[in-house]
N, C-alpha and C. Protein backbone atom coordinates (compact mmCIF):
# COMPACT_ATOMS: atom_id res chain seq x y z
N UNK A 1 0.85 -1.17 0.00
CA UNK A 1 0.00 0.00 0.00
C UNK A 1 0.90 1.24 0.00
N UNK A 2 1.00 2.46 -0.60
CA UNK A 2 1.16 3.64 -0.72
C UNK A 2 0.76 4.72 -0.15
N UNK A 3 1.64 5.36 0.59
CA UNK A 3 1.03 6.34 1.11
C UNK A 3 1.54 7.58 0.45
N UNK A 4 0.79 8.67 0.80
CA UNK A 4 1.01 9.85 0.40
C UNK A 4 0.91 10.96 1.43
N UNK A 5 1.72 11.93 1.42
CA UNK A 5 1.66 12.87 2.46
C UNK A 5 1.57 14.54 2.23
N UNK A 6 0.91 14.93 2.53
CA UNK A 6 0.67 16.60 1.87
C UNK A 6 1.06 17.29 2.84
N UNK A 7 1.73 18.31 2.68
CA UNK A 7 1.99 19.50 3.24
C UNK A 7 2.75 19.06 5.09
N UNK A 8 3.81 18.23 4.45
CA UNK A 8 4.69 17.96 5.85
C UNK A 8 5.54 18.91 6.17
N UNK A 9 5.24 19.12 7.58
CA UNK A 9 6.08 20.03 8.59
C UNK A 9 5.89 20.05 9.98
N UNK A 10 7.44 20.33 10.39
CA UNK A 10 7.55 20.40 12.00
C UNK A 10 7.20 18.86 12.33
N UNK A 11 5.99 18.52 12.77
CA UNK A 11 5.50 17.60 13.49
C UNK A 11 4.46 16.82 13.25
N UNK A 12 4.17 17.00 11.85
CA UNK A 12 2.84 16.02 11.12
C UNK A 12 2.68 16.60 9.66
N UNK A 13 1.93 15.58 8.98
CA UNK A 13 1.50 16.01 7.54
C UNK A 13 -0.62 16.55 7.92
N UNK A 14 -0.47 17.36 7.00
CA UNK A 14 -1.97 18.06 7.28
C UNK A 14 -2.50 17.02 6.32
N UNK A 15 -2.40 16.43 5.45
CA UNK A 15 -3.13 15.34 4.74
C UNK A 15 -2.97 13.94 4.66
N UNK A 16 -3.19 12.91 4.88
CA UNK A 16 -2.18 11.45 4.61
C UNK A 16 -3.32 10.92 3.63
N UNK A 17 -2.86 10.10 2.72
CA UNK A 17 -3.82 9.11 1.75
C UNK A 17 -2.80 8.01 2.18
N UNK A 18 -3.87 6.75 1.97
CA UNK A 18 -3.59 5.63 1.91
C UNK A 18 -4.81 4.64 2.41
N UNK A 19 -4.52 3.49 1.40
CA UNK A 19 -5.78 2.59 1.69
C UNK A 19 -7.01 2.69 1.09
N UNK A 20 -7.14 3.67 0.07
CA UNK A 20 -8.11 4.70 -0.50
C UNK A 20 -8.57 5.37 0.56
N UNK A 21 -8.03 5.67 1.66
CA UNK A 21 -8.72 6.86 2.69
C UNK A 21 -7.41 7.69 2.57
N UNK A 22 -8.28 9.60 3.32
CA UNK A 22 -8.11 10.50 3.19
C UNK A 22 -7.99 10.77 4.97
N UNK A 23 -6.77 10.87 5.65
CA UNK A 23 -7.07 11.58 6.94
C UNK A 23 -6.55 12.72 7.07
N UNK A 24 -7.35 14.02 7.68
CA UNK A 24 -6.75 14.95 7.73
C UNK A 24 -6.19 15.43 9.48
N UNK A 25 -5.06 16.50 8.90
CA UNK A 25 -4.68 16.62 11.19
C UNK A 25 -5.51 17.44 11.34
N UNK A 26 -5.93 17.40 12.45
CA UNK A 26 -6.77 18.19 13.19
C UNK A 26 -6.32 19.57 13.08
N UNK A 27 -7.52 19.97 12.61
CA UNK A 27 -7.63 21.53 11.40
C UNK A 27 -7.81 22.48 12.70
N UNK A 28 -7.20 23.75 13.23
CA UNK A 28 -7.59 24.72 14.03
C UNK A 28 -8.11 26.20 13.17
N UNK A 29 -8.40 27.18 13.65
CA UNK A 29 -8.48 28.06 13.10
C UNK A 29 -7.71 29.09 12.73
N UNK A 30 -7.30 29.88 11.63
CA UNK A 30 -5.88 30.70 11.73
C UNK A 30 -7.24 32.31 12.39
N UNK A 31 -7.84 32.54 11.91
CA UNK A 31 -8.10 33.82 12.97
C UNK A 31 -8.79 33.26 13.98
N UNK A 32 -8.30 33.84 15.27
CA UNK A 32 -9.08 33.63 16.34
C UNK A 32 -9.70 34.34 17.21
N UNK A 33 -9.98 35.65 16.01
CA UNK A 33 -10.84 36.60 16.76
C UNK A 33 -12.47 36.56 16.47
N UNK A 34 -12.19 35.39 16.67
CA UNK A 34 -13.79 35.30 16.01
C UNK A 34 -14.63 34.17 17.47
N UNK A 35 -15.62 34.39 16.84
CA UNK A 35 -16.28 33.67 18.17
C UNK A 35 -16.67 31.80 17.37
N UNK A 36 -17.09 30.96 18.24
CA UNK A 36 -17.14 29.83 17.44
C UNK A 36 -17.38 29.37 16.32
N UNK A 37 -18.50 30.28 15.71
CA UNK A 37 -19.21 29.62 14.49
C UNK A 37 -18.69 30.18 13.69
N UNK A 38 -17.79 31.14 13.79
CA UNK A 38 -16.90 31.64 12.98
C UNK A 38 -15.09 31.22 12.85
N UNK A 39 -15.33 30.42 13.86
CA UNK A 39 -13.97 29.83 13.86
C UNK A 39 -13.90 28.07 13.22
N UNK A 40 -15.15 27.67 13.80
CA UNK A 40 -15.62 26.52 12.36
C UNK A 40 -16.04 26.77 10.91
N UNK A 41 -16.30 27.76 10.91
CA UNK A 41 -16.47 28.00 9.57
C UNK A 41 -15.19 28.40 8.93
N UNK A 42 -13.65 28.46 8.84
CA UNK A 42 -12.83 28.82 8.72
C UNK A 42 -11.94 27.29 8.92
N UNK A 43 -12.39 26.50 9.66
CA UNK A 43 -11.90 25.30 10.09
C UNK A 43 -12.32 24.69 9.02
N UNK A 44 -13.53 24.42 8.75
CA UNK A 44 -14.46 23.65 7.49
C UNK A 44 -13.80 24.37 6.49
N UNK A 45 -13.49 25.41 6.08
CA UNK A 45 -12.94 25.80 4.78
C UNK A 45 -11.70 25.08 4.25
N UNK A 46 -10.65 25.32 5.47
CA UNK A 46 -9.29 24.57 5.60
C UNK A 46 -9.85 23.41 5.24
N UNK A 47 -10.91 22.63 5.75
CA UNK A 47 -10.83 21.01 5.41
C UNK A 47 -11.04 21.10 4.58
N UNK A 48 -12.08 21.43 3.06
CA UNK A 48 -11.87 21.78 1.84
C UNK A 48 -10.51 22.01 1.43
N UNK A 49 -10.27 22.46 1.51
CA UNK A 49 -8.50 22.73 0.80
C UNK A 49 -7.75 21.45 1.04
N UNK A 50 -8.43 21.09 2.50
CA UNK A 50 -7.18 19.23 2.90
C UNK A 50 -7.30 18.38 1.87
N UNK A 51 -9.10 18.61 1.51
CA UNK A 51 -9.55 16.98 1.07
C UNK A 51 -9.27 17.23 -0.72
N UNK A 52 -8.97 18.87 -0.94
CA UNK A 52 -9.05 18.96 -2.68
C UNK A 52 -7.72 18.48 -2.51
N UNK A 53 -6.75 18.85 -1.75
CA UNK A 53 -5.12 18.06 -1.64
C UNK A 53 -5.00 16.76 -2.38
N UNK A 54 -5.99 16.20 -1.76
CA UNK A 54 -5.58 14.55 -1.99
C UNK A 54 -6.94 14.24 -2.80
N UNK A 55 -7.60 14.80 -3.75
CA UNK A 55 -8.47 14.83 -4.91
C UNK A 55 -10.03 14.36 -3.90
N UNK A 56 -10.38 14.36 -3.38
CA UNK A 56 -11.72 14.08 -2.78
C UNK A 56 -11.86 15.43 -1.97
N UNK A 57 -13.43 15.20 -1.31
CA UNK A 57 -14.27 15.92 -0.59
C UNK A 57 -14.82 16.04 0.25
N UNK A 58 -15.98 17.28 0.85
CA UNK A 58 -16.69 17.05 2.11
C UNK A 58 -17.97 15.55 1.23
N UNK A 59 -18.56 15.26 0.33
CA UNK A 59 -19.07 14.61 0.10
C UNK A 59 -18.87 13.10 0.48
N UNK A 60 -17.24 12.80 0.68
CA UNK A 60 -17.09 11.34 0.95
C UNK A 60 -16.40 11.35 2.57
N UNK A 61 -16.68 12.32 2.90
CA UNK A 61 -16.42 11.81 4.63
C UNK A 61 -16.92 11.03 5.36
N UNK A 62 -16.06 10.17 5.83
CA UNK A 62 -17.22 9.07 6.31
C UNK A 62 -16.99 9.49 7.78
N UNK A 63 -15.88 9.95 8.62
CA UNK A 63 -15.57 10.35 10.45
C UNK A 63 -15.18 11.62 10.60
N UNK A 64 -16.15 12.54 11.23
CA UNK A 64 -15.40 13.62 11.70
C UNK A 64 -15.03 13.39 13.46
N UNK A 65 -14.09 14.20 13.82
CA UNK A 65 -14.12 14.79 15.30
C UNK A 65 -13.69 15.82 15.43
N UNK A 66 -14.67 16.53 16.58
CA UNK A 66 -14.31 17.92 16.81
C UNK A 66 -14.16 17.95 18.09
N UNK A 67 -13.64 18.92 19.03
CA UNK A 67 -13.06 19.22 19.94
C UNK A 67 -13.02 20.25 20.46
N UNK A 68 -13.86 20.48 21.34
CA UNK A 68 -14.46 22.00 21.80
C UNK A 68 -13.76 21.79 23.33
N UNK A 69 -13.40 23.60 23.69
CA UNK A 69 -13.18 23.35 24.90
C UNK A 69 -14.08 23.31 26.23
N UNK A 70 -15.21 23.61 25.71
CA UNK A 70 -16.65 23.66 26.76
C UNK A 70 -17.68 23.24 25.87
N UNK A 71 -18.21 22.23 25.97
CA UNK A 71 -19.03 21.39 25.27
C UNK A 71 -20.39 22.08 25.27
N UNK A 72 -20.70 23.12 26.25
CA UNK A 72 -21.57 24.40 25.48
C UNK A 72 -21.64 24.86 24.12
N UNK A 73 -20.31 24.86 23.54
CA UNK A 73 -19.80 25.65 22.18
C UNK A 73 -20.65 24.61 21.40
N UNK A 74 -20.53 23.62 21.32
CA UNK A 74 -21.49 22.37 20.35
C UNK A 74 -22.64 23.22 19.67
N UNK A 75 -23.01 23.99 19.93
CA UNK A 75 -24.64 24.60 19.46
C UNK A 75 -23.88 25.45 18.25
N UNK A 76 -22.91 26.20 18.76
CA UNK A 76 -22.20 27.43 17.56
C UNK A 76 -21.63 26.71 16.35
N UNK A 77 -21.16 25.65 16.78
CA UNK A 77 -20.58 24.42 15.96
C UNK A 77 -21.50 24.22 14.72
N UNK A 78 -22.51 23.16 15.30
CA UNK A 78 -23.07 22.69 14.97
C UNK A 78 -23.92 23.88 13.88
N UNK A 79 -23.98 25.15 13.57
CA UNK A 79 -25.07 26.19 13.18
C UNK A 79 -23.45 25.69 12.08
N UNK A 80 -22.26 26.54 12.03
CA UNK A 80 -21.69 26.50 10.36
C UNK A 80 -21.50 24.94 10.42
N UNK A 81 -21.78 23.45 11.03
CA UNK A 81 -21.30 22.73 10.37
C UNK A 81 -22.63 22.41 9.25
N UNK A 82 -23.93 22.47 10.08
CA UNK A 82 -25.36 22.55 9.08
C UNK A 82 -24.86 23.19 7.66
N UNK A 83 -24.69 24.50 8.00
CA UNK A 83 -24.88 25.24 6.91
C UNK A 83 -23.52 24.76 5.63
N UNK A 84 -22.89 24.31 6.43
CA UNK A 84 -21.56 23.39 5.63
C UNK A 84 -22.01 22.30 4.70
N UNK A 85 -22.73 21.13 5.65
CA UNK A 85 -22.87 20.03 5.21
C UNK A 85 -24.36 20.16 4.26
N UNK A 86 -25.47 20.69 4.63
CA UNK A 86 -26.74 21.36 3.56
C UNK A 86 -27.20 20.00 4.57
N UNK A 87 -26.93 19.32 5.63
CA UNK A 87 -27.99 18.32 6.17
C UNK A 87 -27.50 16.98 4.53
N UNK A 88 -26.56 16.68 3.89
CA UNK A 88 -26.88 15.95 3.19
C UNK A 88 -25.18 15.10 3.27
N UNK A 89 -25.13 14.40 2.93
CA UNK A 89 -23.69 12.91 3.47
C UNK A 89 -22.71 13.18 4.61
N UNK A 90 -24.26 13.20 5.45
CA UNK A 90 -23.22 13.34 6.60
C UNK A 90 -22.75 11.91 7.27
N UNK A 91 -21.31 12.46 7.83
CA UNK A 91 -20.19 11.85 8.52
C UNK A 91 -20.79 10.71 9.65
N UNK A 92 -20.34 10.08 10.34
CA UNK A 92 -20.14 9.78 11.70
C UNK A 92 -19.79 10.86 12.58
N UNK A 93 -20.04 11.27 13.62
CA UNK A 93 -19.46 11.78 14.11
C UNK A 93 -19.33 11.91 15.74
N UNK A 94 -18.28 12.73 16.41
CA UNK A 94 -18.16 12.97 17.72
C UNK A 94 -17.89 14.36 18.06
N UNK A 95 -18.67 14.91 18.84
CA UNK A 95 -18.23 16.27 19.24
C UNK A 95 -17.25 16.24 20.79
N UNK A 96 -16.62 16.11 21.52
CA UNK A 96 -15.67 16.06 22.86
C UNK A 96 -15.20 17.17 23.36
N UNK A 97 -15.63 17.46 24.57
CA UNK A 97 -15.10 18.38 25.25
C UNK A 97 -13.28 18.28 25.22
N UNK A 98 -12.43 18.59 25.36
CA UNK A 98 -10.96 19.31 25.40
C UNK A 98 -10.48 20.21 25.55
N UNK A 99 -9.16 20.13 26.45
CA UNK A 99 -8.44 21.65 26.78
C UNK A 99 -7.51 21.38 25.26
N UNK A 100 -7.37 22.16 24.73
CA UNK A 100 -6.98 22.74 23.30
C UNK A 100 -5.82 23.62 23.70
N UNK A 101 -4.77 23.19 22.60
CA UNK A 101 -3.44 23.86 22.40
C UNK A 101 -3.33 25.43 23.19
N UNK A 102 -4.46 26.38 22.98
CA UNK A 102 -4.23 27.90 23.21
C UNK A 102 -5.66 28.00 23.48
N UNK A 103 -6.09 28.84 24.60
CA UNK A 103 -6.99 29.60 24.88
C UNK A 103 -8.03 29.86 23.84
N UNK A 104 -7.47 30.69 22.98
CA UNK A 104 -8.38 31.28 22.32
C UNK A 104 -8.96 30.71 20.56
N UNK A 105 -8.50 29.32 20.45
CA UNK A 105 -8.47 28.23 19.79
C UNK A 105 -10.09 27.36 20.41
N UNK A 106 -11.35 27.94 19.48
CA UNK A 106 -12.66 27.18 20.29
C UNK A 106 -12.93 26.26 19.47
N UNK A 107 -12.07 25.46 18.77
CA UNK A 107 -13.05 24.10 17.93
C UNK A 107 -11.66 23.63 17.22
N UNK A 108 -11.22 22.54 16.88
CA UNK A 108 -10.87 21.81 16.15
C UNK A 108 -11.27 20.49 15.77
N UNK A 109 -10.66 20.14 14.33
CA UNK A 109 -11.84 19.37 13.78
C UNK A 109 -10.80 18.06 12.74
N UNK A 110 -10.86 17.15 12.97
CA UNK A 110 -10.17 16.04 11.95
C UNK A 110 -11.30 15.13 11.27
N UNK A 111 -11.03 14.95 10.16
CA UNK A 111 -11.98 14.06 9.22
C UNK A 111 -10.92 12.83 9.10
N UNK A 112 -12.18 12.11 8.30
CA UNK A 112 -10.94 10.71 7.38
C UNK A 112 -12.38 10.45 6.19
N UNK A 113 -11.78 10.50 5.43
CA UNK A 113 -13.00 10.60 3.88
C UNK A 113 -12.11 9.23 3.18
N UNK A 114 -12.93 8.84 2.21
CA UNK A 114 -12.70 7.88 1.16
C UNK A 114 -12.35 9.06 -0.10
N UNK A 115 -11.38 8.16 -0.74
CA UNK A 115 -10.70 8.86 -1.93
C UNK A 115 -11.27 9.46 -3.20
């Protein structure tokens, strides 16, 4: 089997293929002046860019996880991941409370999609 690795640095690749799956690292937000649903919506964009990396999409995700640091935030989440997904092939998924890299970092998010 073959793997493939996109955009390696420091301490992980942001994309891996192999197996015909797509995993991406856990996507944070680059502005973080934003309040949640604006910091997933910026997160979900990045995963677009992961999954065009390695030629697939939000359409073939089969696992997300996200990672909030107060499992309150789930509601803000959940409003851009709707408006993300249109309610149509959606994932598996898990939402989990976590203390997260930096303070002001409210959601991160890893998929694994088919190719």
């Amino acid at each position: 089997m073959s793997v493939v690795r996109h955009e390696s640095h420091g301490i992980l690749s942001k994309v891996v293929e192999g197996g015909g799956l797509v995993f991406t690292a856990g996507v944070t937000p680059d502005n973080r002046d934003q309040d949640v649903t604006g910091q997933t919506r910026d997160v979900l964009a990045e995963i677009d860019r992961a999954l065009a990396l390695a030629g697939t999409d939000k359409s073939k995700i089969l696992s997300a996880t996200i990672w909030v640091p107060e499992i309150r935030l789930r509601d803000g989440v959940n409003v851009a991941w709707n408006e993300w997904t249109g309610g149509e092939n959606l994932p598996a998924r898990a939402c989990v409370e976590a203390r997260l890299a930096s303070p002001e970092i409210l959601v991160e998010i890893a998929v694994v999609a088919v190719k």
